[in-house]
C-alpha atoms as a PDB file:
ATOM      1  CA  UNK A   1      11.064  69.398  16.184  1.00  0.00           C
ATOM      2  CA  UNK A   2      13.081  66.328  17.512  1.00  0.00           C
ATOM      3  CA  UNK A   3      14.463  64.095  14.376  1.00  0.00           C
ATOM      4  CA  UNK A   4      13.271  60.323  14.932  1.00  0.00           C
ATOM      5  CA  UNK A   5      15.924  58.372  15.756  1.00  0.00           C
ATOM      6  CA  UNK A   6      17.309  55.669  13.187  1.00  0.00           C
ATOM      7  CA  UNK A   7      17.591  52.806  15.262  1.00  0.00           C
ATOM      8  CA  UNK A   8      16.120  50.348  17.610  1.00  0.00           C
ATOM      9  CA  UNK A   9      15.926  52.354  21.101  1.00  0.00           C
ATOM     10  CA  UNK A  10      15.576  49.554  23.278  1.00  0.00           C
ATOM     11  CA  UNK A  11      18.608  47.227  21.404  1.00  0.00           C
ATOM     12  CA  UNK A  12      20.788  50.233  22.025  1.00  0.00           C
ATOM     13  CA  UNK A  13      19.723  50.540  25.583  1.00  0.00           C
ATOM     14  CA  UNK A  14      20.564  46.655  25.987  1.00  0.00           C
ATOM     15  CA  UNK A  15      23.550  47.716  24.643  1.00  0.00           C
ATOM     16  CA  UNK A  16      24.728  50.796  27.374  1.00  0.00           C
ATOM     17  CA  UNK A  17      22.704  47.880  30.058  1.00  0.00           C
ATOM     18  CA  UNK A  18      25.826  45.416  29.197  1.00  0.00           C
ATOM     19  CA  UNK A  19      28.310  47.851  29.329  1.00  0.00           C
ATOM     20  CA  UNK A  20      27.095  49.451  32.715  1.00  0.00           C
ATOM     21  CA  UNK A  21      26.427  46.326  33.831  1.00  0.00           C
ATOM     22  CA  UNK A  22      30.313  45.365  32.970  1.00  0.00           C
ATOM     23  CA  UNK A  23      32.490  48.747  33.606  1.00  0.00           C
ATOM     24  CA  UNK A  24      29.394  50.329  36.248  1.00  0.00           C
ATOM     25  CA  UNK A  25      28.404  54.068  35.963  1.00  0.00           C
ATOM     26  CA  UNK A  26      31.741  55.849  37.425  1.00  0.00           C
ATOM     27  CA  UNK A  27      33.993  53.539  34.693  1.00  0.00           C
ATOM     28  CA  UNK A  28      31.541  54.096  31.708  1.00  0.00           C
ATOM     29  CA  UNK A  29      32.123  57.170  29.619  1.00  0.00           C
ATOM     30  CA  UNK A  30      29.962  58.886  26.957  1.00  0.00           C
ATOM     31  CA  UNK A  31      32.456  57.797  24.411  1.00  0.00           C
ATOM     32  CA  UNK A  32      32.121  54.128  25.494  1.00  0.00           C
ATOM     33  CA  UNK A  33      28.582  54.167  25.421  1.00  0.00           C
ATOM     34  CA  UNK A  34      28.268  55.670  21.476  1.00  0.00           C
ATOM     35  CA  UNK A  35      31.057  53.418  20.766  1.00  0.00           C
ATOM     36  CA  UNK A  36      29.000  50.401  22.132  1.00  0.00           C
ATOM     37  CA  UNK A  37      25.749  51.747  20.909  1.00  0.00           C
ATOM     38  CA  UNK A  38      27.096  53.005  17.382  1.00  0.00           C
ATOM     39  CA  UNK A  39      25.713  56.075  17.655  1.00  0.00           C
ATOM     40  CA  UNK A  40      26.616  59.671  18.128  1.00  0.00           C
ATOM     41  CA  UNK A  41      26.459  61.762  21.072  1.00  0.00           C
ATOM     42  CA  UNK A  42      23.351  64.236  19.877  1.00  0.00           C
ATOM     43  CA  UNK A  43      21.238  60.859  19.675  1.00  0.00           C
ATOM     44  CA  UNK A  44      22.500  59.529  22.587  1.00  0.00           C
ATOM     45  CA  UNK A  45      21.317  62.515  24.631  1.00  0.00           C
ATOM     46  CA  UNK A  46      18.260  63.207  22.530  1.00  0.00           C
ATOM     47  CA  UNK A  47      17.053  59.885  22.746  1.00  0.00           C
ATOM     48  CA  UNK A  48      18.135  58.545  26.383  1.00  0.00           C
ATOM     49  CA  UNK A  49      18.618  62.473  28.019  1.00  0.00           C
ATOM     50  CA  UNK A  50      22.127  62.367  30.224  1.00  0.00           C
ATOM     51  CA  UNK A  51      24.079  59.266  30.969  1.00  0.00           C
ATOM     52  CA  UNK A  52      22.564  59.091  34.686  1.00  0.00           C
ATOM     53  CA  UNK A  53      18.996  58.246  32.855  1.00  0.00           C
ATOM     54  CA  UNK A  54      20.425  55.863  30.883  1.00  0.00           C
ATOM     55  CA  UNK A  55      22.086  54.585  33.631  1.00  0.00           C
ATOM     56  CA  UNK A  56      18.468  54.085  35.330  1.00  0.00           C
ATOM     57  CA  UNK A  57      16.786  52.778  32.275  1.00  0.00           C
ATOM     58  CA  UNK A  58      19.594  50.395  32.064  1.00  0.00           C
ATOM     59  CA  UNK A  59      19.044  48.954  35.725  1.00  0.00           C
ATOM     60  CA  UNK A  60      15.264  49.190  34.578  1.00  0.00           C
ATOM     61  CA  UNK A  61      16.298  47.424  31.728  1.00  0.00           C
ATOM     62  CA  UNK A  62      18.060  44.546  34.204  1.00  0.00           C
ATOM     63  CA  UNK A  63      15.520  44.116  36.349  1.00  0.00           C
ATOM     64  CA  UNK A  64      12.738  43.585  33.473  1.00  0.00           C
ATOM     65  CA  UNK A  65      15.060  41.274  31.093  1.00  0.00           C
ATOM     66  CA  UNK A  66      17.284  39.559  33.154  1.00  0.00           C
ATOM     67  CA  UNK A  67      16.481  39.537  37.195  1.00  0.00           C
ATOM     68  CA  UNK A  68      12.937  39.334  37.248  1.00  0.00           C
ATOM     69  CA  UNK A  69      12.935  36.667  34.277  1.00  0.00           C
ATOM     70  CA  UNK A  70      15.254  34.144  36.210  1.00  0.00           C
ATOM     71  CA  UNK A  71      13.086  34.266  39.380  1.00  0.00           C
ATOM     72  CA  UNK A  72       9.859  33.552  37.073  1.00  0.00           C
ATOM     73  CA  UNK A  73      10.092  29.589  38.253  1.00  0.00           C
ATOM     74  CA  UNK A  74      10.184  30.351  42.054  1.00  0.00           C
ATOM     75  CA  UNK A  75       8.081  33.213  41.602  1.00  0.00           C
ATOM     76  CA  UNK A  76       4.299  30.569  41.128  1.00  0.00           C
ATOM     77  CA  UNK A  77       1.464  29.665  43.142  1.00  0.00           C
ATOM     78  CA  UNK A  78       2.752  26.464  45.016  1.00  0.00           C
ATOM     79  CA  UNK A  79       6.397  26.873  44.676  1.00  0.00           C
ATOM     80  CA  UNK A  80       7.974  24.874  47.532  1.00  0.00           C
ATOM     81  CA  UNK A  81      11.245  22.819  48.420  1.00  0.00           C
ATOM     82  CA  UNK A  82      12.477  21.630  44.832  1.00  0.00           C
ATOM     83  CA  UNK A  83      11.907  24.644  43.281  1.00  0.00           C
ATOM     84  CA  UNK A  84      13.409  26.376  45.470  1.00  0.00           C
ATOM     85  CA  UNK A  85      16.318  24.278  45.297  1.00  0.00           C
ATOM     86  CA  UNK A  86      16.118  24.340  41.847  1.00  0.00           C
ATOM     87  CA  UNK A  87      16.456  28.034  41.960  1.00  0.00           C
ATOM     88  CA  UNK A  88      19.366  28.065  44.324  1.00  0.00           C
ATOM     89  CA  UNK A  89      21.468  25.926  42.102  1.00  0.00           C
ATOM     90  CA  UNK A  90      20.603  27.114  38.561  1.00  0.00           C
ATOM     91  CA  UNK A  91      21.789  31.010  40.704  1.00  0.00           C
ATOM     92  CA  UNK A  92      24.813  29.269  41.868  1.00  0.00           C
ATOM     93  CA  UNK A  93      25.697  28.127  38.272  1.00  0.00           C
ATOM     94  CA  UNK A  94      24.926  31.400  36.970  1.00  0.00           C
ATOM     95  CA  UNK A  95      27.487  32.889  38.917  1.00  0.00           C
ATOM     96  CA  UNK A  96      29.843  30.931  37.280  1.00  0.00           C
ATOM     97  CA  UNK A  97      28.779  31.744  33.851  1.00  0.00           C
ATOM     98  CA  UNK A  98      28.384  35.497  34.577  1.00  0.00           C
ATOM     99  CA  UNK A  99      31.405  36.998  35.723  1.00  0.00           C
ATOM    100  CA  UNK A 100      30.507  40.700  36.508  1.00  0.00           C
ATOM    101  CA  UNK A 101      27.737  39.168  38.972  1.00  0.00           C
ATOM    102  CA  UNK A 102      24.290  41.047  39.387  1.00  0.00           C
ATOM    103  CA  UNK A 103      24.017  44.640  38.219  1.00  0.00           C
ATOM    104  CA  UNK A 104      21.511  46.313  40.516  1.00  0.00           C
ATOM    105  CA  UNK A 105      24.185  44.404  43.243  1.00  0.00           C
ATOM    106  CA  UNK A 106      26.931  46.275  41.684  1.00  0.00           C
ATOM    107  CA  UNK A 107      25.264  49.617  41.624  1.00  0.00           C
ATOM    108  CA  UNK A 108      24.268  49.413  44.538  1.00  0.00           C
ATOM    109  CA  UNK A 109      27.696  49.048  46.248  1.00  0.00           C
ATOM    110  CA  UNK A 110      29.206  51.775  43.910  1.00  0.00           C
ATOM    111  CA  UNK A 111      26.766  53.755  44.693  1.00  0.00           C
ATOM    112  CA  UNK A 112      27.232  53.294  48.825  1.00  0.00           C
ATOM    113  CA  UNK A 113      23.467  53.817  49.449  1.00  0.00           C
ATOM    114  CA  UNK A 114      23.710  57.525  48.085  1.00  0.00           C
ATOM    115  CA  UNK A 115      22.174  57.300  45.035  1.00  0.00           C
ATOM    116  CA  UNK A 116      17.809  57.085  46.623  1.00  0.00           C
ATOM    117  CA  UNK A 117      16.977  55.833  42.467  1.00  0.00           C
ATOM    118  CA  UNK A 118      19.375  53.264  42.808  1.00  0.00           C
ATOM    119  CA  UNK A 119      18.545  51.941  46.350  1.00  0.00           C
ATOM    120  CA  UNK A 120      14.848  52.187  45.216  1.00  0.00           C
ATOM    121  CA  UNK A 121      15.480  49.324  42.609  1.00  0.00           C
ATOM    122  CA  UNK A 122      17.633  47.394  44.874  1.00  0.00           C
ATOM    123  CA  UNK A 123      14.975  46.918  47.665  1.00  0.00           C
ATOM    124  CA  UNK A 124      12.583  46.289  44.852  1.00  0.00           C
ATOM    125  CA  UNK A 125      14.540  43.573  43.813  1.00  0.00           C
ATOM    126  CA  UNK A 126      15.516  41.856  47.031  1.00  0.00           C
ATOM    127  CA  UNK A 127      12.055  42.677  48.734  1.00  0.00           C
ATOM    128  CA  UNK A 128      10.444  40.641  45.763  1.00  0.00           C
ATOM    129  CA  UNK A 129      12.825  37.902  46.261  1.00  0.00           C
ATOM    130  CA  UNK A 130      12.456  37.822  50.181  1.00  0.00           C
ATOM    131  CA  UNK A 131       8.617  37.736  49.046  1.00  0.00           C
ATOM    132  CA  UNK A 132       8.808  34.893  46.466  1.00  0.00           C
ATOM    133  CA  UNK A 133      10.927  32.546  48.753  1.00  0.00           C
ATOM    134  CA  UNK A 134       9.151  33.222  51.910  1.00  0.00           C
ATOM    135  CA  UNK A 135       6.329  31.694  50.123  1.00  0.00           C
ATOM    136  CA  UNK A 136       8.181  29.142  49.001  1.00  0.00           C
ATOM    137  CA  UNK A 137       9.405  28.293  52.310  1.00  0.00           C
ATOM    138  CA  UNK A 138       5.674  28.709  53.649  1.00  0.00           C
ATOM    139  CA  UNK A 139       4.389  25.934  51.591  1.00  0.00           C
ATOM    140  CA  UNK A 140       7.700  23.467  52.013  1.00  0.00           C
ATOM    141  CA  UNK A 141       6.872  23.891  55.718  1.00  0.00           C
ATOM    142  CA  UNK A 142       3.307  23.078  55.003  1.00  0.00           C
ATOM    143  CA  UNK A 143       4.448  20.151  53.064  1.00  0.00           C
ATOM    144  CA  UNK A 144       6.952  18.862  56.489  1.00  0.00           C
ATOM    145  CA  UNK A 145      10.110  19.673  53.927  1.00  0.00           C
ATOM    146  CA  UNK A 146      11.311  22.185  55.619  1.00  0.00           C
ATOM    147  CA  UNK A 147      11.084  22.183  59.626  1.00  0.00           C
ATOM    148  CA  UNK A 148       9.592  24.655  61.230  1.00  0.00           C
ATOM    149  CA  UNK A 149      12.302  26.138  63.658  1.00  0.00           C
ATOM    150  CA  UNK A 150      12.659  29.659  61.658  1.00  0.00           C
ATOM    151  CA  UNK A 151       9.836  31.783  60.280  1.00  0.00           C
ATOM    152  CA  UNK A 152       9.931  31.609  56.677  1.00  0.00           C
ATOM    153  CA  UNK A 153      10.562  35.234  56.255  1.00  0.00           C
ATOM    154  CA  UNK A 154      13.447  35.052  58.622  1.00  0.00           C
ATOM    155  CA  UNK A 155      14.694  31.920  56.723  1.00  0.00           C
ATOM    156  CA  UNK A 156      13.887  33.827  53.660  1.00  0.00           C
ATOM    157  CA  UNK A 157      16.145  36.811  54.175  1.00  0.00           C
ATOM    158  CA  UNK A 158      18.888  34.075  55.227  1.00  0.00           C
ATOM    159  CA  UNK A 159      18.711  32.854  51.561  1.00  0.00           C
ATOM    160  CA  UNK A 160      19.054  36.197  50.226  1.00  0.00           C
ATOM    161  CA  UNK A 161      22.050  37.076  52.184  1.00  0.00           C
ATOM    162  CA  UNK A 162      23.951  33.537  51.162  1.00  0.00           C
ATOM    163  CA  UNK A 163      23.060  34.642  47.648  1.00  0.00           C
ATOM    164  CA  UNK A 164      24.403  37.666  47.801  1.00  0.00           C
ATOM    165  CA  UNK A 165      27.906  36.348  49.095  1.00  0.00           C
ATOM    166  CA  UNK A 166      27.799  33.820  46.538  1.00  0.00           C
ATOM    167  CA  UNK A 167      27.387  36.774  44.205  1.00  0.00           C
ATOM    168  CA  UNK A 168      30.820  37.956  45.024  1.00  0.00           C
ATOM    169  CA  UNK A 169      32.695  34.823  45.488  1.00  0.00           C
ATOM    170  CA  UNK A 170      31.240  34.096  41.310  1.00  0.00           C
ATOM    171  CA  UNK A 171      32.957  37.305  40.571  1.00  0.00           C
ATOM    172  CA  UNK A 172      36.118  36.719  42.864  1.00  0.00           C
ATOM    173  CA  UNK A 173      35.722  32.918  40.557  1.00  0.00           C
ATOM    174  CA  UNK A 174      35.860  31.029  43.971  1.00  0.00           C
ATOM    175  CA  UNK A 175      33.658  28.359  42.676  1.00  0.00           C
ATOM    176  CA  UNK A 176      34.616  25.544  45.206  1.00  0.00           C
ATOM    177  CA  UNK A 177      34.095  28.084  47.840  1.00  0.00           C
ATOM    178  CA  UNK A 178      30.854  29.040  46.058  1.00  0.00           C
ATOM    179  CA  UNK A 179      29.714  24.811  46.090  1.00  0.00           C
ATOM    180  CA  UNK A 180      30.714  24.502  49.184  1.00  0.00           C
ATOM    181  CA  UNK A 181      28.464  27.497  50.404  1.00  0.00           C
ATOM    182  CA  UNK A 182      25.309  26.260  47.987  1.00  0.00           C
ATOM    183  CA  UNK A 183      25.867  22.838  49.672  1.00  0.00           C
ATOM    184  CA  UNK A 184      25.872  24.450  53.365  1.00  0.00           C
ATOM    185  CA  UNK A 185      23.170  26.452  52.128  1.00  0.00           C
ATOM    186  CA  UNK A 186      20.959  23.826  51.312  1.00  0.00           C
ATOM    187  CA  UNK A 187      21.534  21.790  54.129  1.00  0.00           C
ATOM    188  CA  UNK A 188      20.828  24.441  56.626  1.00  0.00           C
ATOM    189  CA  UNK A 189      17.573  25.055  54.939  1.00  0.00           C
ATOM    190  CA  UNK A 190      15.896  21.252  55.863  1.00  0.00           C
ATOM    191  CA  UNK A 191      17.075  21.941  59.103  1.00  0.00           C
END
């Protein structure tokens, strides 16, 4: 019979989340994670199984705590133009707060599209976001704030690629570079 563990699994798993998030899977080593966690290997695997789980309850983990939670705003019947400018800049200040930029973005460029869990939770991710802004977009357009020259899906998945460049230029800390793009970006999207 499995011994109950002694501490809080879903603190330790926000834990080996931070650290992944940080170092990603390849740079992350059982001996970082029980160091991180404070815990020993035996409950590590008894409680979490190999590192690759925990690697996937960690992006899990990600999407439920931190991706899905800052999208909440956008993410309502009605949403239109200023929330959805709202959202841009509150992500563009993000990136310069968090330096290690989005995990399920990291994983899924160490990962190069091998890894099916991984690419799984990274269409999950950016299909709900092309979903959430395209309706966004719908009702600005229904409002006459945003004109009507792209469909908002196409518009939509615009948005998502600009985000995901100014992603990378938060990590590379090119914050004028990132204004300047959140500026374009906005522009562009009332024309």
């Amino acid at each position: 019979m499995a011994r109950k563990a002694n501490f809080d699994r879903d603190e330790k798993l926000l834990v080996a989340m931070d650290l992944f998030w940080r170092k990603g899977f390849s740079n992350t080593s059982i001996s970082d994670l029980t160091d991180a966690m404070n815990i020993n290997r035996f409950s590590l695997y008894n409680t979490y199984g190999d590192k690759q789980q925990l690697y996937y309850e960690a992006l899990n983990a990600y999407l439920k705590t931190v991706s899905l939670p800052a999208i909440d705003a956008l993410d309502k019947d009605g949403a239109s133009l200023p929330q959805l400018e709202r959202f841009l800049r509150s992500f563009a200040t993000l990136q310069r707060k968090r330096s290690y930029g989005c995990f399920i973005q990291n994983a899924l460029v160490e990962h190069a599209g091998e890894d099916d869990d991984v690419l799984r939770k990274g269409h999950f991710l950016f299909d709900h976001l092309i979903g959430i802004i395209t309706e966004a977009v719908k009702t600005a357009q229904k409002e006459t704030l945003i004109p009507k020259t792209l469909k908002p899906e196409q518009l939509a998945r615009f948005i998502l690629t600009n985000m995901q460049g100014m992603r990378v230029l938060g990590k590379a800390k090119r914050f004028e570079d990132l204004d300047i793009a959140l500026s374009c970006l906005l522009v562009l999207i009332r024309k």
